[in-house]
Protein backbone atom coordinates (compact mmCIF):
# COMPACT_ATOMS: atom_id res chain seq x y z
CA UNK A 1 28.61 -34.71 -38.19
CA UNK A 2 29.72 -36.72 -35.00
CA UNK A 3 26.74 -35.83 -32.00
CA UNK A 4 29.16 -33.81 -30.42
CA UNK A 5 30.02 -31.43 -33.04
CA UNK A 6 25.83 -30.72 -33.17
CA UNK A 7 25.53 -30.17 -29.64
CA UNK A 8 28.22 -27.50 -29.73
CA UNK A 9 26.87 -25.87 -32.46
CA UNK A 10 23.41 -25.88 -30.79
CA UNK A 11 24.72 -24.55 -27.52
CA UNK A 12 26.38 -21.16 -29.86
CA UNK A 13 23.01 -20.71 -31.32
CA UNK A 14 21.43 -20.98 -28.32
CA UNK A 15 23.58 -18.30 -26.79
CA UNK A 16 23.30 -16.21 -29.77
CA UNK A 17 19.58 -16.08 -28.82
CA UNK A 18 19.75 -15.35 -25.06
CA UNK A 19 22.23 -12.12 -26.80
CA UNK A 20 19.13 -10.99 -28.89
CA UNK A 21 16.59 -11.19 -26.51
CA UNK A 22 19.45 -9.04 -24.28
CA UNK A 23 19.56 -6.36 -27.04
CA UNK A 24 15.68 -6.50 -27.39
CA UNK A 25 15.38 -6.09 -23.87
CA UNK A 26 18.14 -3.03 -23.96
CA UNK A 27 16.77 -1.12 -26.34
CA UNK A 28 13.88 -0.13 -24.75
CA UNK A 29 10.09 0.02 -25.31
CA UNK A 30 8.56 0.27 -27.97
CA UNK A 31 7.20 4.02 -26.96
CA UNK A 32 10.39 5.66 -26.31
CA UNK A 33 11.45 6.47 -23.09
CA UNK A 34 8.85 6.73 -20.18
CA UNK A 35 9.55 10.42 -18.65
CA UNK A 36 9.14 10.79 -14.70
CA UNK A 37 6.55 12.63 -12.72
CA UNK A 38 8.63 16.00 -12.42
CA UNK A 39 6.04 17.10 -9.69
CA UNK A 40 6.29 13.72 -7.31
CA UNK A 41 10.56 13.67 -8.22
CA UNK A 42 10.85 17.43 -7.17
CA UNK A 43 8.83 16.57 -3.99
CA UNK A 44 11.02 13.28 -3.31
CA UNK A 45 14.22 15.69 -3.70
CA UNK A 46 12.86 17.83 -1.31
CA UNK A 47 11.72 15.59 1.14
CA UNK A 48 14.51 13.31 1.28
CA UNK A 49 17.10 15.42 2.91
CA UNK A 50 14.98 16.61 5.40
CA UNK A 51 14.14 12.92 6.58
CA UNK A 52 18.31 12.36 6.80
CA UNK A 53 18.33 15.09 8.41
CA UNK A 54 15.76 14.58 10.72
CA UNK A 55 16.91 11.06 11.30
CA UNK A 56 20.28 12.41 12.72
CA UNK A 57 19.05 14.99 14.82
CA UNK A 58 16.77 12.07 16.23
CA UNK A 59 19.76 9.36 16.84
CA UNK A 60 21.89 12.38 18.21
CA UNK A 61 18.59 13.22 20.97
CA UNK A 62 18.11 9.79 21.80
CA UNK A 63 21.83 9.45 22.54
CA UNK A 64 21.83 12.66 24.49
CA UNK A 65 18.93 11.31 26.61
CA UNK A 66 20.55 7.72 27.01
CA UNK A 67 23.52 9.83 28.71
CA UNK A 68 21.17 11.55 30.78
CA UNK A 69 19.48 8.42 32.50
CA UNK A 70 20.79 8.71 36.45
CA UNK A 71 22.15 5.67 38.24
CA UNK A 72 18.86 3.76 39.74
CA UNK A 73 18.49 4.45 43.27
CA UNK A 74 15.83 3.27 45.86
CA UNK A 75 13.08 5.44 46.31
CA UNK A 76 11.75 8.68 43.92
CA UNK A 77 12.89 7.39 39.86
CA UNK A 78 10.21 9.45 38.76
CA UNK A 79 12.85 10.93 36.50
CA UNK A 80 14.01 7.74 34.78
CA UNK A 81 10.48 7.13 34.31
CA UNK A 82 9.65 10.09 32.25
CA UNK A 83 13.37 9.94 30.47
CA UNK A 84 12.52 6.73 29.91
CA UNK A 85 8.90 7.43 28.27
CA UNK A 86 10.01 10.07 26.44
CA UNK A 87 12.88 7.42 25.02
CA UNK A 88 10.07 5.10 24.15
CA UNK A 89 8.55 8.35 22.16
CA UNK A 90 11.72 8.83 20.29
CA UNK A 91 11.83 5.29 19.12
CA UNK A 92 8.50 5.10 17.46
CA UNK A 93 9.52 8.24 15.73
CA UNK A 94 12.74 6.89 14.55
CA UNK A 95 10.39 4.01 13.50
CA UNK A 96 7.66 5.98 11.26
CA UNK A 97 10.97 7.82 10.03
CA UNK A 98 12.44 4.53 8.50
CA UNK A 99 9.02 4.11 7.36
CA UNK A 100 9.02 6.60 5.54
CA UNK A 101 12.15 6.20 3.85
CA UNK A 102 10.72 2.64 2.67
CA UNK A 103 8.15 4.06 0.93
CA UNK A 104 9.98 6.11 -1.06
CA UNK A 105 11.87 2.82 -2.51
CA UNK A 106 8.84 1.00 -2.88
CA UNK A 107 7.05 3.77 -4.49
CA UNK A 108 10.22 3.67 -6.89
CA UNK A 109 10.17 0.04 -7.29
CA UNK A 110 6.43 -0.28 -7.86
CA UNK A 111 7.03 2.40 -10.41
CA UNK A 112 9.49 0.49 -11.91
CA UNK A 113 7.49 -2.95 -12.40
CA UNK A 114 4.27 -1.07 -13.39
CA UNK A 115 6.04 1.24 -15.97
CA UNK A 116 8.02 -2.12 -17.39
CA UNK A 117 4.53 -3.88 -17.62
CA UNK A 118 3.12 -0.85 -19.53
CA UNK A 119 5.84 -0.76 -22.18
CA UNK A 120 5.39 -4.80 -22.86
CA UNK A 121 1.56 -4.06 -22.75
CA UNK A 122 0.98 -0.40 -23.81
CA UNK A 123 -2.91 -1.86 -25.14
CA UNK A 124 -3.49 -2.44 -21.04
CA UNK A 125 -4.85 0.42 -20.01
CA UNK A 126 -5.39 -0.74 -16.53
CA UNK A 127 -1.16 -1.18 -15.90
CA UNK A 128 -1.04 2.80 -16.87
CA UNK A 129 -3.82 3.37 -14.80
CA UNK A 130 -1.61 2.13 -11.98
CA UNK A 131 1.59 3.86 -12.46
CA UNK A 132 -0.94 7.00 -12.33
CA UNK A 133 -2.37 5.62 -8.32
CA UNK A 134 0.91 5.33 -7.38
CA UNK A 135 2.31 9.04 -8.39
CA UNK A 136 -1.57 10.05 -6.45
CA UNK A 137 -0.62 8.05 -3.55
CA UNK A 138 2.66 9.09 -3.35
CA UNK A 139 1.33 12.79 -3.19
CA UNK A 140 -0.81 12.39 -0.95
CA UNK A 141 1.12 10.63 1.66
């Protein structure tokens, strides 16, 4: 067979094995499915609404004070400085709020890269041990 002819039919064969490993990888581990932890999910679907909505009462505060700032004027902008404090305030809220709403993706995507680890490696205890920290963690937090 002419060297080209070889290097075609290695390329196909070489696909055909990136496709296995893609149904290998698809079909799951070797365990069955890994369920959730109902108590931490129910929590998370509790929670996350309330930070939304806490989030736009916030922005729609913060606006209302930003309105509320008078014109600077020479002498007594004791006002402004107190509207302007309590702006400050509002910020680092809106801050630990956005915080918070990080964790919960990172708590999901730690999950995710412990629990994959686990089904690969289901003799390591330690891995489980971890997806286990994180549900704790989450809870506490």
């Amino acid at each position: 067979m002419p060297p080209v002819l070889l290097m075609q039919k290695e390329a196909k064969k070489g696909k055909k094995d990136k496709d296995d490993d893609k149904e290998e990888e698809d079909s799951g581990p070797p365990c069955g499915p890994i369920c959730i932890n109902e108590r931490v999910e129910s929590l998370l679907q509790e929670v996350k609404p309330q930070i939304q909505t806490l989030k736009e009462k916030l922005n729609t505060v913060s606006m209302w004070m930003q309105l509320q700032i008078p014109k600077v004027e020479d002498g007594n902008n004791f006002g402004v400085a107190v509207q302007e404090k309590v702006f400050e305030l509002l910020t680092a809220t809106r801050t630990k709020i956005e915080g918070f709403q990080t964790q919960i993706s990172k708590y999901y995507s730690e999950r995710g890269d412990a629990v994959a680890k686990a089904s690969k490696q289901p003799h390591v205890v330690s891995i489980l041990r971890c997806v286990i920290c994180l549900h704790r963690h989450l809870r506490m937090n």
